[in-house]
N, C-alpha and C. Protein backbone atom coordinates (compact mmCIF):
# COMPACT_ATOMS: atom_id res chain seq x y z
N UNK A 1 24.43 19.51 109.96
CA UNK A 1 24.06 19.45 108.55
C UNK A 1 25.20 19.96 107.67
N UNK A 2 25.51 19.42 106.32
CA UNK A 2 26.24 20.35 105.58
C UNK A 2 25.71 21.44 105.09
N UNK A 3 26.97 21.59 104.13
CA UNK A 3 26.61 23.33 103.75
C UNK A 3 25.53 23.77 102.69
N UNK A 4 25.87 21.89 101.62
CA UNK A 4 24.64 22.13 101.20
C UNK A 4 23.47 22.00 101.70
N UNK A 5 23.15 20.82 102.65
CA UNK A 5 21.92 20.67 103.25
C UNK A 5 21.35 22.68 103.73
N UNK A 6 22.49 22.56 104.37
CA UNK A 6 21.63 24.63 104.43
C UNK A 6 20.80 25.61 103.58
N UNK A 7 21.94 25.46 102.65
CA UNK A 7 22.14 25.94 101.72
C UNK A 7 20.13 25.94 100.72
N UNK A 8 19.60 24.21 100.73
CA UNK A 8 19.03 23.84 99.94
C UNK A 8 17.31 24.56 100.82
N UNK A 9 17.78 23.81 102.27
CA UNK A 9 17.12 24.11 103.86
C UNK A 9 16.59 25.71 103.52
N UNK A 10 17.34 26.71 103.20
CA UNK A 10 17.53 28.00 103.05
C UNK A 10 16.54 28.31 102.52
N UNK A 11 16.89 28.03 101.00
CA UNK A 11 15.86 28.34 99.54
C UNK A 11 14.35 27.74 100.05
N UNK A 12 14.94 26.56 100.21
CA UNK A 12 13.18 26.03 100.04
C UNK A 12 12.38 27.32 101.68
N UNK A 13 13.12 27.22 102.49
CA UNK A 13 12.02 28.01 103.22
C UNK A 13 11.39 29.66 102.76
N UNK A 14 12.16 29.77 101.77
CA UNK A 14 11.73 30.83 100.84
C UNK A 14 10.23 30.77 100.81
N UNK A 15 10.06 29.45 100.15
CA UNK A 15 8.47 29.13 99.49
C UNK A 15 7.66 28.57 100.99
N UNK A 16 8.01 28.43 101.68
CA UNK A 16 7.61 27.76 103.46
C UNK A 16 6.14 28.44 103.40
N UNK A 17 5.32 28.16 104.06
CA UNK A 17 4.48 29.07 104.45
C UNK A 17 4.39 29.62 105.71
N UNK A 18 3.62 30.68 106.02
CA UNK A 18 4.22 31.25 107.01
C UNK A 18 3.88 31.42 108.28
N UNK A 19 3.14 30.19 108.80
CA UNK A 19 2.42 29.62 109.42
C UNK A 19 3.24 29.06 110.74
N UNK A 20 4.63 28.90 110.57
CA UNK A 20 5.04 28.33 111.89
C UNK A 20 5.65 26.88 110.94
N UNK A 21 4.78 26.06 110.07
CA UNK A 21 5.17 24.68 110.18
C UNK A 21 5.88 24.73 108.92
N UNK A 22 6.75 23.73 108.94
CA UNK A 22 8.07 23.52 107.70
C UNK A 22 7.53 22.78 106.79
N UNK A 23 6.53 23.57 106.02
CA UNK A 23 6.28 22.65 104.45
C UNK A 23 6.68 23.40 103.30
N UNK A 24 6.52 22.67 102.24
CA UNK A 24 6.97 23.65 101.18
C UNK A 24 5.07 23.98 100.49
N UNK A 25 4.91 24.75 100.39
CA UNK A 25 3.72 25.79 99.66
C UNK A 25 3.84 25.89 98.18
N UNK A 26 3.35 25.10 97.72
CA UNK A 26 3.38 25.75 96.06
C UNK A 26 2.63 27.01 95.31
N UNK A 27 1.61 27.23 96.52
CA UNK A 27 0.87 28.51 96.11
C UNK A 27 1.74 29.99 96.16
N UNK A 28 3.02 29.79 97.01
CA UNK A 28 4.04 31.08 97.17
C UNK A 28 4.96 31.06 95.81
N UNK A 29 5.24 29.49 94.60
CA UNK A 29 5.93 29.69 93.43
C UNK A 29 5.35 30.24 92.60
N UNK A 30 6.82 30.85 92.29
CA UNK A 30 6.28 31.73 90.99
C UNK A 30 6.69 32.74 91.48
N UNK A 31 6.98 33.13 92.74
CA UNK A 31 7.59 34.70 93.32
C UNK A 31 9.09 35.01 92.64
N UNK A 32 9.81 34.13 92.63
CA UNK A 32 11.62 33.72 92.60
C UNK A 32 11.99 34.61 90.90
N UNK A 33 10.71 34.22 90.36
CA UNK A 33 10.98 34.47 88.79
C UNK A 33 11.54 33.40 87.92
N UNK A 34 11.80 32.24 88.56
CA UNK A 34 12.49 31.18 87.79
C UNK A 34 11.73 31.09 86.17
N UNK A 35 12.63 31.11 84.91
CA UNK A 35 11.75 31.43 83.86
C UNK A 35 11.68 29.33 83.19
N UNK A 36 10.22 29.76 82.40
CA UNK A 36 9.77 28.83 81.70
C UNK A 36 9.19 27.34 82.75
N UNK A 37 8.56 28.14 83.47
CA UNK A 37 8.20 26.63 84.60
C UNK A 37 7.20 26.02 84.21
N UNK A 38 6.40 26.64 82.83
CA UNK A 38 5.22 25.71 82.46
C UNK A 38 6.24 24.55 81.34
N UNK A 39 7.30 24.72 81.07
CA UNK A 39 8.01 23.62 80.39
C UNK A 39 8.26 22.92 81.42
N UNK A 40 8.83 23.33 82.16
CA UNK A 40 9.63 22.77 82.89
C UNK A 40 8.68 21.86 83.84
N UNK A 41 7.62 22.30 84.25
CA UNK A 41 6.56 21.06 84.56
C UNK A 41 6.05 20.04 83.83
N UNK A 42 5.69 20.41 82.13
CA UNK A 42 5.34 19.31 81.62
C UNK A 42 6.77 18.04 81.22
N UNK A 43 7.37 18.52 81.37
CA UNK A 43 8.70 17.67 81.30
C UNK A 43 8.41 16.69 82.24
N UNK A 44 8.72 17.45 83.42
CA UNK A 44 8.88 16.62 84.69
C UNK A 44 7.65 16.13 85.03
N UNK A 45 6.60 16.52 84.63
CA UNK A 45 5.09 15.80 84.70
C UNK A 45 5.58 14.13 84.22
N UNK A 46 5.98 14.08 83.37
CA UNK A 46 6.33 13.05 82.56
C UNK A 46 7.15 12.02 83.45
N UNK A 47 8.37 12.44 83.87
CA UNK A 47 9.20 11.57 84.60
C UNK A 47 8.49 11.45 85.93
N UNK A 48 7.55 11.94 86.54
CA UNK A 48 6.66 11.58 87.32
C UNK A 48 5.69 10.34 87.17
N UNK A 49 5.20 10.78 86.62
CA UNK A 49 4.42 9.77 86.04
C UNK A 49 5.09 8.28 85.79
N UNK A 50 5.85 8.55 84.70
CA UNK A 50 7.02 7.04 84.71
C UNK A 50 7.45 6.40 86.11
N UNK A 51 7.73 7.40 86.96
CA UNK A 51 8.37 6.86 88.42
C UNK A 51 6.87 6.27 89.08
N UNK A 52 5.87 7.02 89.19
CA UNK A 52 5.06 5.96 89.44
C UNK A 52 4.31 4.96 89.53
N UNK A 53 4.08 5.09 88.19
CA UNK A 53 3.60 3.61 87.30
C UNK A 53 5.31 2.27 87.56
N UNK A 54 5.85 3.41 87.51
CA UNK A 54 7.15 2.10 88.12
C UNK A 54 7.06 1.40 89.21
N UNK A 55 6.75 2.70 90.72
CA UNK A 55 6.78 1.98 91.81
C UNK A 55 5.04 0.83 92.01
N UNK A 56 4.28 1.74 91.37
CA UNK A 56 2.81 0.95 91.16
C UNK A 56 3.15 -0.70 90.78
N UNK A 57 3.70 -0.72 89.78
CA UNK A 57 3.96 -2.25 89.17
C UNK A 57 5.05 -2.75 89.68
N UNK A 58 5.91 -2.20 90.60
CA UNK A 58 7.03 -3.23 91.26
C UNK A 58 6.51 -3.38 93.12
N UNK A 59 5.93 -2.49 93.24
CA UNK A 59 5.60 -2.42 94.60
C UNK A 59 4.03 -2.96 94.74
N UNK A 60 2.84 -2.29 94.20
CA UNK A 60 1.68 -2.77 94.47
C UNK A 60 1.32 -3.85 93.91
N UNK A 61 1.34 -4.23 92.40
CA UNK A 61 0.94 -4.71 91.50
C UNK A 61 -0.71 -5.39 91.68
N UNK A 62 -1.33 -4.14 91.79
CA UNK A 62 -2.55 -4.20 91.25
C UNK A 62 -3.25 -4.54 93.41
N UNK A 63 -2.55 -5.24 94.06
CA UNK A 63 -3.02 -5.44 95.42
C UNK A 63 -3.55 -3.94 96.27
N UNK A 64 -4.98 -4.13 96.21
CA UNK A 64 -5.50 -3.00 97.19
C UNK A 64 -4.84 -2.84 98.38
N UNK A 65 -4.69 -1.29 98.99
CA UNK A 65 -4.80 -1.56 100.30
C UNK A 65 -6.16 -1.11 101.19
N UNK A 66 -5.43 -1.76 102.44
CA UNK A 66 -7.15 -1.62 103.07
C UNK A 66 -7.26 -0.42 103.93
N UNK A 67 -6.66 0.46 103.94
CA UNK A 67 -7.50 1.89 104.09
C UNK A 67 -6.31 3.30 103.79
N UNK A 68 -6.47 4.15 103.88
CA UNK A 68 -5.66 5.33 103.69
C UNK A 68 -4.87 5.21 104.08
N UNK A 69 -5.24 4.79 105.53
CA UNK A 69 -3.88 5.38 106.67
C UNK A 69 -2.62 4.07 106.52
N UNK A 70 -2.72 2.78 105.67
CA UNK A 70 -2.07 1.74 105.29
C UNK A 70 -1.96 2.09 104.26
N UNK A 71 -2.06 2.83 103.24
CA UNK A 71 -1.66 2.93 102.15
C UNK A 71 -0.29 4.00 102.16
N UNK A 72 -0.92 4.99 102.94
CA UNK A 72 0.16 6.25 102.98
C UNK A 72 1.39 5.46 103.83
N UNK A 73 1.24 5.13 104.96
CA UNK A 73 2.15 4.17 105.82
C UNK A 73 2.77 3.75 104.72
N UNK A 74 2.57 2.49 103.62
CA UNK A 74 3.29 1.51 102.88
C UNK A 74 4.17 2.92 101.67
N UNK A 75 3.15 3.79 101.43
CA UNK A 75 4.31 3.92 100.12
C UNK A 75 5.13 5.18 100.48
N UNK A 76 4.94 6.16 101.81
CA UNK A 76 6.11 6.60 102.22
C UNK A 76 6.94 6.17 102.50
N UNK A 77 6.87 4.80 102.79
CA UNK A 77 8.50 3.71 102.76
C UNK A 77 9.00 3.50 101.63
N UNK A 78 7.89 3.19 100.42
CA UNK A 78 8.75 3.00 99.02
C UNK A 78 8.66 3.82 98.13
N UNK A 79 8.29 5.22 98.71
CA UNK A 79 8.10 6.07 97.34
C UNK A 79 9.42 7.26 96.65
N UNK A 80 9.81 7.79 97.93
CA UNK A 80 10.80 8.22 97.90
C UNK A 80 12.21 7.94 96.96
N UNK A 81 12.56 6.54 97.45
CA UNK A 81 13.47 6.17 96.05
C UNK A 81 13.03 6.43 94.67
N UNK A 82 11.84 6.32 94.27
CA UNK A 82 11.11 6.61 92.73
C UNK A 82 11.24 7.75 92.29
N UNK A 83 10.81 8.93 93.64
CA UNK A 83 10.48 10.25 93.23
C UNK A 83 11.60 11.29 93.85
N UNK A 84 12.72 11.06 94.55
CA UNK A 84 13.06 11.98 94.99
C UNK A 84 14.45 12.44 93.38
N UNK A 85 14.46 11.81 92.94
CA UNK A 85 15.40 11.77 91.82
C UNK A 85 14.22 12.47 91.09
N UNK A 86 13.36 12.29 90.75
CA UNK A 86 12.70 13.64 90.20
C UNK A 86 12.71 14.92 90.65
N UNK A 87 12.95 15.12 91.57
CA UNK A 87 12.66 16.36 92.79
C UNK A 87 14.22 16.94 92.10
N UNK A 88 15.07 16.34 92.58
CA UNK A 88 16.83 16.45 92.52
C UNK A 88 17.09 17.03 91.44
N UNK A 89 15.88 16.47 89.96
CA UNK A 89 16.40 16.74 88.84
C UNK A 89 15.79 18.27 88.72
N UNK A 90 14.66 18.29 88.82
CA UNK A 90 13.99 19.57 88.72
C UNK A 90 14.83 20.85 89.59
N UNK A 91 15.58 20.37 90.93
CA UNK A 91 16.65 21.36 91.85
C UNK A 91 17.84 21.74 90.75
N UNK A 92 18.05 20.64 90.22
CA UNK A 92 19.15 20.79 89.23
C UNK A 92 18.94 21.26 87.91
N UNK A 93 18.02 21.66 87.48
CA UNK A 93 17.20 22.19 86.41
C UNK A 93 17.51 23.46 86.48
N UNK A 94 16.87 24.19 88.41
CA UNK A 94 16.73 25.51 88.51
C UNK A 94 18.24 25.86 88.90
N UNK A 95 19.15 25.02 89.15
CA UNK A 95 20.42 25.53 89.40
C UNK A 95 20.85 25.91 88.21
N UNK A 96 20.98 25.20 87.30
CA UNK A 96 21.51 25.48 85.86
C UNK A 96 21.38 27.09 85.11
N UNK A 97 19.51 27.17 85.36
CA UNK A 97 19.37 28.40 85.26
C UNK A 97 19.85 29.62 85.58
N UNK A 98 19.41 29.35 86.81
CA UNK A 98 20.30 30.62 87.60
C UNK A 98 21.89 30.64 87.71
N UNK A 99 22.44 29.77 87.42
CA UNK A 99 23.97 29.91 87.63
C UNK A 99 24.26 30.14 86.00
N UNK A 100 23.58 29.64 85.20
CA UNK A 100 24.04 30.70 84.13
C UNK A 100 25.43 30.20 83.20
N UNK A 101 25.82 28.62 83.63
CA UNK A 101 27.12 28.66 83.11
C UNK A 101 27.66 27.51 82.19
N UNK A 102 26.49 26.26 82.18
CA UNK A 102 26.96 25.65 81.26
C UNK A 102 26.78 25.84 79.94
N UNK A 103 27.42 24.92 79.75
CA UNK A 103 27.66 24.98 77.63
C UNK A 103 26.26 24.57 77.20
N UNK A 104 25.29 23.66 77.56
CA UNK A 104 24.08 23.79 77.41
C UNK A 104 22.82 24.52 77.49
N UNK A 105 23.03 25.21 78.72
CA UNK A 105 22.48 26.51 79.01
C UNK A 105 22.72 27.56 78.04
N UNK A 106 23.72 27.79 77.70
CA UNK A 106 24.07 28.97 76.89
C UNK A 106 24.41 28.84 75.11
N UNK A 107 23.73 27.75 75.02
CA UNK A 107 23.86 26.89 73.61
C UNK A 107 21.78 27.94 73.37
N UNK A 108 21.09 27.18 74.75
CA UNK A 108 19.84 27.46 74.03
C UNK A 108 19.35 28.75 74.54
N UNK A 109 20.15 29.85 75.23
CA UNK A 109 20.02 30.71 75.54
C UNK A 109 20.00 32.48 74.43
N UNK A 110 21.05 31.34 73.54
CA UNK A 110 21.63 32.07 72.32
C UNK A 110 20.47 31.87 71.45
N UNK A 111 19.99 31.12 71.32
CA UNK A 111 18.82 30.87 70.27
C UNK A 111 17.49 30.94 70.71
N UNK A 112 17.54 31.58 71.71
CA UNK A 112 16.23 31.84 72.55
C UNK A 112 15.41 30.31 72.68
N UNK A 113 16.17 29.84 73.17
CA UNK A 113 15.14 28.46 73.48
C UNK A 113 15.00 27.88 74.48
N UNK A 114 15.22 28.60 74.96
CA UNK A 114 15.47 27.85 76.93
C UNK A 114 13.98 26.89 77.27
N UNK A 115 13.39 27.31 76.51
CA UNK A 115 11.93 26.37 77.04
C UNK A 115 12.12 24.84 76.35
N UNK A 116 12.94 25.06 75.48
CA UNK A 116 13.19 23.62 75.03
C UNK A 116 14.27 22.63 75.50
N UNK A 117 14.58 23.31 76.54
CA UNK A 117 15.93 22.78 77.17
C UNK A 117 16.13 21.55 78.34
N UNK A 118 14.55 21.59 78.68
CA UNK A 118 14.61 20.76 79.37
C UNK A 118 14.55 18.64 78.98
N UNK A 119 14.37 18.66 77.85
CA UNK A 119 13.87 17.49 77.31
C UNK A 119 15.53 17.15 76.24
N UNK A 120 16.48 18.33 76.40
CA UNK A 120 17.41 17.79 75.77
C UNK A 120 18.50 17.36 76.42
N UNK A 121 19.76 16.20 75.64
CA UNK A 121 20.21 15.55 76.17
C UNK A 121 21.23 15.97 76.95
N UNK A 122 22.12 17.14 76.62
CA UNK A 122 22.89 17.86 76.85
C UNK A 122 22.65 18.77 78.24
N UNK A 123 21.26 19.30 78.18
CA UNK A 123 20.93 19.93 79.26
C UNK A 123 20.33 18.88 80.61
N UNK A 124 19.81 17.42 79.89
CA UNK A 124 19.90 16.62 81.19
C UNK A 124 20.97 15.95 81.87
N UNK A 125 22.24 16.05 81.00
CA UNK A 125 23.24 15.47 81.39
C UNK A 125 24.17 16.25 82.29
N UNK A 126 23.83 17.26 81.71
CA UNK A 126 24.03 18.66 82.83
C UNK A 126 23.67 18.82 84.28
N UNK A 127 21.60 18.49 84.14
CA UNK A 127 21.35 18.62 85.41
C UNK A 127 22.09 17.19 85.95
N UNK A 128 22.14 15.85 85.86
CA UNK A 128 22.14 14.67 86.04
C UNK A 128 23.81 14.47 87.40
N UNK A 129 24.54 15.79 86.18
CA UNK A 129 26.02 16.27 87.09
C UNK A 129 25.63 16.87 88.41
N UNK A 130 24.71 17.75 88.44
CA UNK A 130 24.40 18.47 89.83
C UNK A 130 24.13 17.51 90.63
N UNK A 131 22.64 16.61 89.80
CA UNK A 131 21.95 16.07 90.88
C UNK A 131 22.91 14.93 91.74
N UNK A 132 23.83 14.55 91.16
CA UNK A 132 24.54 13.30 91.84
C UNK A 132 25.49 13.79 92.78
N UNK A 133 26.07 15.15 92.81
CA UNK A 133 26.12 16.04 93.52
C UNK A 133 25.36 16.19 95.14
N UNK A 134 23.85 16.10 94.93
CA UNK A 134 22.70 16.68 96.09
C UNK A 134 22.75 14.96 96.06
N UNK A 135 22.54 13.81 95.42
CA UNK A 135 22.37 12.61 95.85
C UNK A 135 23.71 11.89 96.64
N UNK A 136 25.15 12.49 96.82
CA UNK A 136 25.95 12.00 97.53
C UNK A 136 26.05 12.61 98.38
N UNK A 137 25.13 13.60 98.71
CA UNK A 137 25.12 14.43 100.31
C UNK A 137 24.12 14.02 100.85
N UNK A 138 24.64 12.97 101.70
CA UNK A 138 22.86 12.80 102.78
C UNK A 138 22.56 13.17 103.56
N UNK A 139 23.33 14.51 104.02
CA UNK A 139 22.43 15.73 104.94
C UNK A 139 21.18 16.47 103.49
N UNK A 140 21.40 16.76 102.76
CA UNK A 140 21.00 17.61 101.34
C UNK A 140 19.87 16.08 100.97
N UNK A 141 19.99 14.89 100.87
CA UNK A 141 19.19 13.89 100.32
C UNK A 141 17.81 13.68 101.73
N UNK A 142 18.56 13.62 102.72
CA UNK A 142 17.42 13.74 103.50
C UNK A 142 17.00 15.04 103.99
N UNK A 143 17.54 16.00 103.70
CA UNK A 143 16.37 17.16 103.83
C UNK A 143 15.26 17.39 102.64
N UNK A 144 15.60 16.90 101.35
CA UNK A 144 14.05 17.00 100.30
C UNK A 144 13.57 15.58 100.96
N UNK A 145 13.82 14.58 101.86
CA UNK A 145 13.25 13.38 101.64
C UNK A 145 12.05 13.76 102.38
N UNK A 146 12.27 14.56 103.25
CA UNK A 146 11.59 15.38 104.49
C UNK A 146 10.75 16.31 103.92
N UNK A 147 10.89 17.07 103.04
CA UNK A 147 9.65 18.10 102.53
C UNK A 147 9.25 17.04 101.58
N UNK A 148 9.56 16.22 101.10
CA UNK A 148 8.67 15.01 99.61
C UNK A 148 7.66 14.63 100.99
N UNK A 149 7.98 14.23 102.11
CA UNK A 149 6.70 13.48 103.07
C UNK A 149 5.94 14.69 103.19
N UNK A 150 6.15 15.47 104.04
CA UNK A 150 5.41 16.79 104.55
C UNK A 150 4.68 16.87 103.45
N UNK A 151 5.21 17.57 102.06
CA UNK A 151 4.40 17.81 101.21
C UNK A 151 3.20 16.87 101.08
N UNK A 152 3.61 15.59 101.04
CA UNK A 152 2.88 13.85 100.88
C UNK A 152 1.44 14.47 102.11
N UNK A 153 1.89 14.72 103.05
CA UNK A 153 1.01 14.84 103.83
C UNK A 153 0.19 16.04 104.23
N UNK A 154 0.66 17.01 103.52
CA UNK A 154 -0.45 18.02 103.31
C UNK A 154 -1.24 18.24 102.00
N UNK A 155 -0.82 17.01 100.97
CA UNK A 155 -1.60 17.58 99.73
C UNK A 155 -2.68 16.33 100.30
N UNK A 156 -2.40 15.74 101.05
CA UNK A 156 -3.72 14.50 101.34
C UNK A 156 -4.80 14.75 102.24
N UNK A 157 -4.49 16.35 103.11
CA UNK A 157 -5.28 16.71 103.48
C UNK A 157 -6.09 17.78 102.97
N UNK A 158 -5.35 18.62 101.91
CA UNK A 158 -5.65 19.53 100.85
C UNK A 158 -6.75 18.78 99.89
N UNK A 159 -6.66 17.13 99.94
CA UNK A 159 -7.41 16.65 99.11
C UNK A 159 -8.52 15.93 99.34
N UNK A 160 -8.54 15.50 100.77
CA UNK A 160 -9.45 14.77 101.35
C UNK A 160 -9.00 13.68 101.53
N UNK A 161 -8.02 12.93 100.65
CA UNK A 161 -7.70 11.54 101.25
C UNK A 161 -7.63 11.05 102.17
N UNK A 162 -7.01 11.91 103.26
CA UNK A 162 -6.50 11.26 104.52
C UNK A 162 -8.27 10.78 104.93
N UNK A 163 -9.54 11.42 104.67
CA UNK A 163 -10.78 11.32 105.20
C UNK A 163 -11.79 10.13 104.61
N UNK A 164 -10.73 9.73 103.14
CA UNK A 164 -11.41 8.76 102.45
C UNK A 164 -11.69 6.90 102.68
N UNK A 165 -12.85 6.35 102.55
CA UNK A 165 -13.23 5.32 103.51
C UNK A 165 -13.17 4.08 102.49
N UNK A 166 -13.77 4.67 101.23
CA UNK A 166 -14.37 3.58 100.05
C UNK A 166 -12.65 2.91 99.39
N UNK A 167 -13.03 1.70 99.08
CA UNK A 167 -11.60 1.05 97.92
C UNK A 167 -11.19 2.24 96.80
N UNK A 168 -12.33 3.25 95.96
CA UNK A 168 -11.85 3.88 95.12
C UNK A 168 -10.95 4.82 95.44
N UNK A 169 -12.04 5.48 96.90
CA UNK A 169 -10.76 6.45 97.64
C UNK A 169 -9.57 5.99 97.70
N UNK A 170 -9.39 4.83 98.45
CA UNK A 170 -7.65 4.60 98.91
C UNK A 170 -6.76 4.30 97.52
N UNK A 171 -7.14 3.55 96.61
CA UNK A 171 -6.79 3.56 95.74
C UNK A 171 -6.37 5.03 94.91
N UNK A 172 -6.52 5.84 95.45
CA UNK A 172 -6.32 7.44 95.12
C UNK A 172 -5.27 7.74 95.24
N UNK A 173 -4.16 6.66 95.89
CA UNK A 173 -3.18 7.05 96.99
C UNK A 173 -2.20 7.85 96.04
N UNK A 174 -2.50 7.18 94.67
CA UNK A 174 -1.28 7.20 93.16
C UNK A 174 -1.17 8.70 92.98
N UNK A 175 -2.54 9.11 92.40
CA UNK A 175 -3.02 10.05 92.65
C UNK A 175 -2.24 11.71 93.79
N UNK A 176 -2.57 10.98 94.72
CA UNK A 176 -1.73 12.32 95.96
C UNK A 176 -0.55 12.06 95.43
N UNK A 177 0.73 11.26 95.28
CA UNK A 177 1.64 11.04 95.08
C UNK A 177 2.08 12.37 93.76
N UNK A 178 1.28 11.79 92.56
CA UNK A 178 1.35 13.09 91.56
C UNK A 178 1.36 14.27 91.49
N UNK A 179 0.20 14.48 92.65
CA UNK A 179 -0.07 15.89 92.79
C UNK A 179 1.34 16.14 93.85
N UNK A 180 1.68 15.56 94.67
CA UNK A 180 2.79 15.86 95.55
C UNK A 180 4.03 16.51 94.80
N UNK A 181 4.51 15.42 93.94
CA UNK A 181 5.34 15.63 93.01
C UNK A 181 5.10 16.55 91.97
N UNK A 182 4.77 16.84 91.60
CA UNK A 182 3.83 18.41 90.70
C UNK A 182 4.32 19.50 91.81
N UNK A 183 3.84 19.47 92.43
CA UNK A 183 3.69 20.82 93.68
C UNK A 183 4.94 21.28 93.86
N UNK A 184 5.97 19.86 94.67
CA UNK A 184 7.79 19.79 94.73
C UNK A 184 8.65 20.42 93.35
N UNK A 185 8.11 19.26 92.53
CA UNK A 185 8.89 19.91 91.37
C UNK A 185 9.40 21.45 90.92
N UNK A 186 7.72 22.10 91.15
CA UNK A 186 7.67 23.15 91.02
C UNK A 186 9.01 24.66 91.91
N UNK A 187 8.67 23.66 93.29
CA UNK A 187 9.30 24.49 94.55
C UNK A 187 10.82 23.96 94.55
N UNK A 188 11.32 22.85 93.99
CA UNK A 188 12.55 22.40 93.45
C UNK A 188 13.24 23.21 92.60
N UNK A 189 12.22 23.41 91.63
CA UNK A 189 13.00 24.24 90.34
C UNK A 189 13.54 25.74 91.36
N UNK A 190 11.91 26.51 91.48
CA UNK A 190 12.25 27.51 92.15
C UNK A 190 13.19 28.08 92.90
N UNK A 191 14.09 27.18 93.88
CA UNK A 191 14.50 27.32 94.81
C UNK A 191 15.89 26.96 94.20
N UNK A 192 16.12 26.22 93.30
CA UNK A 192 17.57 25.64 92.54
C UNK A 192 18.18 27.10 91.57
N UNK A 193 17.08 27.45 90.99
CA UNK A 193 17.11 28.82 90.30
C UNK A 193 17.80 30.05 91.19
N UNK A 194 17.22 29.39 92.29
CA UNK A 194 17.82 30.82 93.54
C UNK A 194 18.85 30.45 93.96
N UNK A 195 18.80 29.18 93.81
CA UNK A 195 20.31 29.11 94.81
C UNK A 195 21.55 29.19 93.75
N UNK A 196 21.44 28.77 92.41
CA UNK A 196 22.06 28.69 91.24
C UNK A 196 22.49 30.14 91.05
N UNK A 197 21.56 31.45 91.47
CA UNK A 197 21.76 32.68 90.86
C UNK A 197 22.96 33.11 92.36
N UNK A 198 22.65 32.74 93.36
CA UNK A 198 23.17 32.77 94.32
C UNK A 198 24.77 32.53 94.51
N UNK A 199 24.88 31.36 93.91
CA UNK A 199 26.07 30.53 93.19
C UNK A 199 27.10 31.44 92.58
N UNK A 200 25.90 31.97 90.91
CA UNK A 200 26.18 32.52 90.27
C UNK A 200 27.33 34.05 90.90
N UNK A 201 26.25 34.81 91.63
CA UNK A 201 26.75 35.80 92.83
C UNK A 201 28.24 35.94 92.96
N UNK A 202 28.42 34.95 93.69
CA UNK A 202 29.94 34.72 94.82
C UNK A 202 30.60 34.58 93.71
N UNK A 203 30.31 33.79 92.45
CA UNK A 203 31.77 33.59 91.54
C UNK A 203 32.01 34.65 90.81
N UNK A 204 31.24 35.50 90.52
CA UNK A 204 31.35 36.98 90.20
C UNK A 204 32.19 37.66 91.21
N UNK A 205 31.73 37.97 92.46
CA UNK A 205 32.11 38.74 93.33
C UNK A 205 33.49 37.91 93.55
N UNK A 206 34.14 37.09 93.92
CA UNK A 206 35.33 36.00 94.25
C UNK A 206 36.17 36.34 93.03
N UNK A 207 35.76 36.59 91.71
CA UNK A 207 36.62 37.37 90.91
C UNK A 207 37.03 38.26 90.63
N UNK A 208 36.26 39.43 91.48
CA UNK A 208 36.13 40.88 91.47
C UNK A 208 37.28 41.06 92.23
N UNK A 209 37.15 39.69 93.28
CA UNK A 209 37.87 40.29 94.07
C UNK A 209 39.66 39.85 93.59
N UNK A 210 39.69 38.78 93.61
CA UNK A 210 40.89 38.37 92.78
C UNK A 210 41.89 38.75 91.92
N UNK A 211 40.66 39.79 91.24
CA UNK A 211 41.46 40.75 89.80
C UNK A 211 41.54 41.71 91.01
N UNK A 212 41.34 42.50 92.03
CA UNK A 212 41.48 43.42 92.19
C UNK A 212 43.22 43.31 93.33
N UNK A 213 43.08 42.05 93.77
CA UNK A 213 44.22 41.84 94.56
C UNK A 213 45.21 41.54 93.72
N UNK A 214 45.15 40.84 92.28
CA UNK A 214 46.26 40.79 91.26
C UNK A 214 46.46 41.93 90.94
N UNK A 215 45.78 43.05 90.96
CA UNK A 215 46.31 44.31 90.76
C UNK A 215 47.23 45.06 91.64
N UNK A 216 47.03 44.59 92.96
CA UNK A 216 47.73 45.23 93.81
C UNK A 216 48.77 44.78 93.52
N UNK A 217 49.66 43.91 93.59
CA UNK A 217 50.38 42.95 93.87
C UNK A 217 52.08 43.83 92.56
């Protein structure tokens, strides 16, 4: 794996639960301190939503499927492209934070507005730099592709779907998908925040050290 794939591998098992199995837990966010995550969800509530009414009308278009276990089958093959760029953005959200260093960050930091930061253009163009970053590493792209399923597959048992028989049930499938992405987002930000402050860390300390060896010298 690379260093980011570790790196990302790392954080998220932060929020893991502690059970033995590798999912991400949204009931453990909120520990990290990442600030303003009720913005920062309704934001990304939003680009959720858009991604799946996208894949809904290019992928299903309106065609039932005929039971759960064919529904989940079909759109863990096509869902991922829709939603993991949401996931990426929200990682890149909490990096920003915690690293503390762009010109956007510290534009609405000064004016106490960080809760408004997520919906502006400056601060998405910001995250948009990270995320293409985590999207040209495909050790780092397929390790969230891997907690987006897991997650996929424990909020469907958290919800009953996987147990559901009727057309309305399976048709629910949209549904788990949201809540999936809700849950991630959340543990995305969290964990980007940590690794961002983390970031933050070493370039502090890497200068400490630098000035202190230009002194010797």
């Amino acid at each position: 794996m690379s260093d980011l794939s570790d790196e990302i591998e790392s954080v998220f098992n932060t929020l893991a639960s502690k059970d033995g199995v590798e999912v991400v837990d949204a009931r453990n966010c909120g520990e990290l301190g990442a600030p303003h995550i009720d913005s920062m969800v309704e934001y990304h509530s939003k680009t959720a939503t858009r991604a799946i009414r996208k894949a809904y009308r290019k992928n299903a278009g309106g065609k039932p499927f005929e039971s759960t276990y064919t529904a989940a089958l079909a759109s863990l093959e096509m869902m991922p492209q829709y939603l993991l760029p949401v996931i990426i953005g929200a990682l890149a959200d909490g990096v920003q934070m915690g690293q503390q260093k762009t010109f956007a960050f510290r534009k609405f930091k000064l004016f106490n507005q960080l809760n408004k930061a997520f919906s502006s253009d400056a601060f998405r163009s910001e995250s948009d730099m990270i995320g293409l970053t985590v999207m040209a590493d495909q050790d780092a792209k397929d390790r969230l592709e891997m907690f987006l399923k897991i997650t996929f597959f424990n909020m469907g048992k958290l919800t009953g779907y996987a147990n559901g028989t009727s057309q309305e049930e399976i048709n629910k499938i949209w549904d788990v998908w949201f809540l999936t992405t809700k849950s991630l987002t959340v543990a995305a930000y969290e964990s980007g925040y940590k690794l961002g402050g983390q970031w933050r860390e070493k370039e502090i300390l890497e200068g400490i050290i630098s000035a202190s060896q230009g002194g010797q010298e």
